[in-house]
Protein backbone atom coordinates (compact mmCIF):
# COMPACT_ATOMS: atom_id res chain seq x y z
CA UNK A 1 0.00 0.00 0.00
CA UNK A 2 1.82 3.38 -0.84
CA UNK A 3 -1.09 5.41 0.03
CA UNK A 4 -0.06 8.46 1.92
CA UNK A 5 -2.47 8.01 5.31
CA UNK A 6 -3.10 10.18 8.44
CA UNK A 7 -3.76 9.50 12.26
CA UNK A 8 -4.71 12.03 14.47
CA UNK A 9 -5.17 11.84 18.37
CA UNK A 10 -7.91 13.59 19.82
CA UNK A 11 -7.31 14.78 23.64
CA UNK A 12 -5.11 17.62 23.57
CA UNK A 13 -4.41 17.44 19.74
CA UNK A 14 -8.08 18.21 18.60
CA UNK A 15 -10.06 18.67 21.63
CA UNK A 16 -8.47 21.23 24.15
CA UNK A 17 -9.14 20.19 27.25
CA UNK A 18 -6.21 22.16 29.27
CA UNK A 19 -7.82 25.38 27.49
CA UNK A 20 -11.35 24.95 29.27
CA UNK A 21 -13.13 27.57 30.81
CA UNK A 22 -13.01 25.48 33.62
CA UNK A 23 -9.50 25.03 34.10
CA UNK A 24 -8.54 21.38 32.54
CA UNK A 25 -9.28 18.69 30.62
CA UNK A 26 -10.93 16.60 33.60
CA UNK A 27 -14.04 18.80 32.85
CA UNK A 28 -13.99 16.96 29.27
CA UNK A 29 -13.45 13.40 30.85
CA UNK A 30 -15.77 13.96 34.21
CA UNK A 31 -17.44 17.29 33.93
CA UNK A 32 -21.20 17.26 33.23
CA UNK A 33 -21.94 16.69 28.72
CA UNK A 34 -22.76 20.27 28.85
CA UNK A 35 -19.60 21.32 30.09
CA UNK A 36 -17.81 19.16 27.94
CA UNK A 37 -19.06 20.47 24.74
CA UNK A 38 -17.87 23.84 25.64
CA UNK A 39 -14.44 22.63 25.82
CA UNK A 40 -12.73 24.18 22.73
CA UNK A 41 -10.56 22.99 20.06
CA UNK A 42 -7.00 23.40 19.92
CA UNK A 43 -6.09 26.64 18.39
CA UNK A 44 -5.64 26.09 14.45
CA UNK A 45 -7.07 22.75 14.35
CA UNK A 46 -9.87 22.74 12.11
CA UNK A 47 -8.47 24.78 9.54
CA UNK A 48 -5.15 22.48 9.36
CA UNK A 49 -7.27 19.29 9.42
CA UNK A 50 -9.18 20.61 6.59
CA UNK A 51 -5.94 21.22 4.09
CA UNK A 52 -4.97 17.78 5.90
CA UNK A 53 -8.00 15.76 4.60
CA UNK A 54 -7.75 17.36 0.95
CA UNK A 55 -3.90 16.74 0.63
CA UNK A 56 -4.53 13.02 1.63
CA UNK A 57 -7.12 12.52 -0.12
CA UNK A 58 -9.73 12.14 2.35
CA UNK A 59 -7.66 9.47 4.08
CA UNK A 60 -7.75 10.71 7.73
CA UNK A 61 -8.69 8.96 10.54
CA UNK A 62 -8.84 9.98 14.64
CA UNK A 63 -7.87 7.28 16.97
CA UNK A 64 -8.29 7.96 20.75
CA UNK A 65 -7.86 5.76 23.82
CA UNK A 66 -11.13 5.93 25.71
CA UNK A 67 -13.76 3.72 27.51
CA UNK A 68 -17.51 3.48 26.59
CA UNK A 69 -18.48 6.96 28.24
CA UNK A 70 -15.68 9.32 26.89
CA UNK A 71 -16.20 7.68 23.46
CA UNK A 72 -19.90 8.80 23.24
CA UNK A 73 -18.93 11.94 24.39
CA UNK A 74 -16.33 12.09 22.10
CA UNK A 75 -18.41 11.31 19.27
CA UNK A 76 -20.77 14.26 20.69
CA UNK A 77 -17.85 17.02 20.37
CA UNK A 78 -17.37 16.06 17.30
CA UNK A 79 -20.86 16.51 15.94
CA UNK A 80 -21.38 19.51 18.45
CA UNK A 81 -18.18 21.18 16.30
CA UNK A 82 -19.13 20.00 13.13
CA UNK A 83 -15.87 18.50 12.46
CA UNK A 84 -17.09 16.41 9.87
CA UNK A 85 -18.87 19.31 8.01
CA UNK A 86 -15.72 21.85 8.70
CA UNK A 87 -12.98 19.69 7.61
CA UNK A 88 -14.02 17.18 5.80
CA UNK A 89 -13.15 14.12 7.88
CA UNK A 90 -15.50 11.32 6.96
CA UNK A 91 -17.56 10.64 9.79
CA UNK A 92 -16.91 6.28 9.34
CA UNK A 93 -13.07 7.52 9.70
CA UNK A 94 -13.23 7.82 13.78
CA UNK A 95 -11.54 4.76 15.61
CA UNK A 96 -11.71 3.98 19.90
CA UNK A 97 -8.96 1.58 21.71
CA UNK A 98 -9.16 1.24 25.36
CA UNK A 99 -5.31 1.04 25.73
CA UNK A 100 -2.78 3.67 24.10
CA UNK A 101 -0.96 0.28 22.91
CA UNK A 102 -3.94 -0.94 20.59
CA UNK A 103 -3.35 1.97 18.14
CA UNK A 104 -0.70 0.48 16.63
CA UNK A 105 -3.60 -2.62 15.51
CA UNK A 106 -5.74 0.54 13.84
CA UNK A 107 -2.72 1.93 12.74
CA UNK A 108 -1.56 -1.11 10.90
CA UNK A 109 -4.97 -2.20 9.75
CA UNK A 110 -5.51 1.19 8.22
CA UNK A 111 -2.56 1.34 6.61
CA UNK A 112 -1.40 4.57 8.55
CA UNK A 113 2.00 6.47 7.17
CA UNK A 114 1.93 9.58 9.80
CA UNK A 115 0.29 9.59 13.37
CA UNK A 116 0.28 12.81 15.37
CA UNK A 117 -0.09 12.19 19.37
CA UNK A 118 0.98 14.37 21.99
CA UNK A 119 2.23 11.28 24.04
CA UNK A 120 5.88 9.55 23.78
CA UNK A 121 4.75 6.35 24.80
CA UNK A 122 1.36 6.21 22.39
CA UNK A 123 4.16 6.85 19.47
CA UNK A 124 6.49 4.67 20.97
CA UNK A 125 4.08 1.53 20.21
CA UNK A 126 4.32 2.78 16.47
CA UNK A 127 7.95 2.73 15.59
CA UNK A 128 8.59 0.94 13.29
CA UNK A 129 4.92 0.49 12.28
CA UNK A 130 4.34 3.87 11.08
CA UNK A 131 7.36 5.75 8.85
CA UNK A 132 6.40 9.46 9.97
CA UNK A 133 5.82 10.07 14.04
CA UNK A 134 4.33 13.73 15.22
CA UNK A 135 4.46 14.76 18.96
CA UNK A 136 1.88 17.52 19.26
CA UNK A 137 2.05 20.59 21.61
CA UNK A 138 4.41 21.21 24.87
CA UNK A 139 6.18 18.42 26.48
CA UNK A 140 7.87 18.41 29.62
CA UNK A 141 10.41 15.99 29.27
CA UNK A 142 13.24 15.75 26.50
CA UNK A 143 11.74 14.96 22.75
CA UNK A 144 13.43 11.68 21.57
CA UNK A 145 14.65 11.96 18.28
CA UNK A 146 12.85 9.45 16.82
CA UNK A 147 9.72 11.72 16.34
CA UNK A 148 9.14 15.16 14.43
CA UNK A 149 8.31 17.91 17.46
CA UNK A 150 5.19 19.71 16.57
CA UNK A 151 4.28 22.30 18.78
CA UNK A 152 1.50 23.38 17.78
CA UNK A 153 -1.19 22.89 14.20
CA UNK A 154 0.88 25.73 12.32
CA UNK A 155 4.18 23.43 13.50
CA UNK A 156 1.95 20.28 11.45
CA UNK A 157 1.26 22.45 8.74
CA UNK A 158 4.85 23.48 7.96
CA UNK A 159 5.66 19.86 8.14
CA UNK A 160 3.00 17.91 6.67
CA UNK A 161 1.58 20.06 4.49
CA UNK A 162 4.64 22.16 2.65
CA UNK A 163 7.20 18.27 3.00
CA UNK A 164 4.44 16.73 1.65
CA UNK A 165 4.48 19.26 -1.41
CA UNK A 166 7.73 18.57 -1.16
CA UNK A 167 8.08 14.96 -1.67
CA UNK A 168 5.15 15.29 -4.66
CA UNK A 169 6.82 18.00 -6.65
């Protein structure tokens, strides 16, 4: 398969939980559902996902680690901020593990080429699986150089985006 395809985290890569008006992202994961749909996006991310889902074709998926509740709430956000409609992200393109491990068994059923995560040890399950590794936003602890440091969805941009162009020119 030699299909260029994307996956995309959702806690603290799409959903911005630490931004809440209500201080963290533990009012997405226990807050009331009302609550939780006000929690925003992260800055830039549904314009970048958009030019994201056009340059690969449509072949974006979002894989989060979640139990039965989060995922319907999940699910919610994503209708509540018509992510589908905005960017373009088919709706049958939205996968749920219950350990960070099991993405690697989406990631090599779907045929993924580039994951974006803002954990070391979710990426560190797809070495080897997955070519291109991108750890999203601020990290406290040094970046390995195994992985692509992207700080924030301008950072993915520059590197998805314009290297893609890049390697298709």
């Amino acid at each position: 398969m030699n299909e260029q395809r994307l996956g995309v985290d959702f806690g603290r890569v799409i959903n911005d939980g630490a931004s809440h008006p209500g201080g963290d992202d533990t009012v997405f994961l226990s807050g009331g559902h009302a609550e939780a749909m006000r929690t925003p996006e992260v800055p830039g991310a549904m314009e970048v996902l958009t030019d994201l889902v056009e340059r690969f074709d449509g072949k974006v998926w979002i894989v989060s680690k979640c139990g039965d509740r989060i995922q319907r709430r999940t699910l919610d956000w994503l209708d509540h901020h018509h992510l589908y409609e905005t960017t373009g992200v088919p709706r049958g393109n939205v996968r749920f593990c219950r350990q960070r491990p099991e993405k690697a068994l989406h990631c090599r059923e779907l045929g993924i080429t580039y994951f974006i995560d803002d954990r070391v040890d979710v990426l560190s399950h797809l070495r080897g699986l997955v070519p291109n590794l991108y750890l999203f936003g601020p990290q406290r602890r040094p970046i390995p150089g195994w992985v692509t440091h992207v700080p924030t969805w301008a950072a993915v941009s520059r590197e998805l985006l314009e290297t893609r162009r890049e390697r298709t020119a």
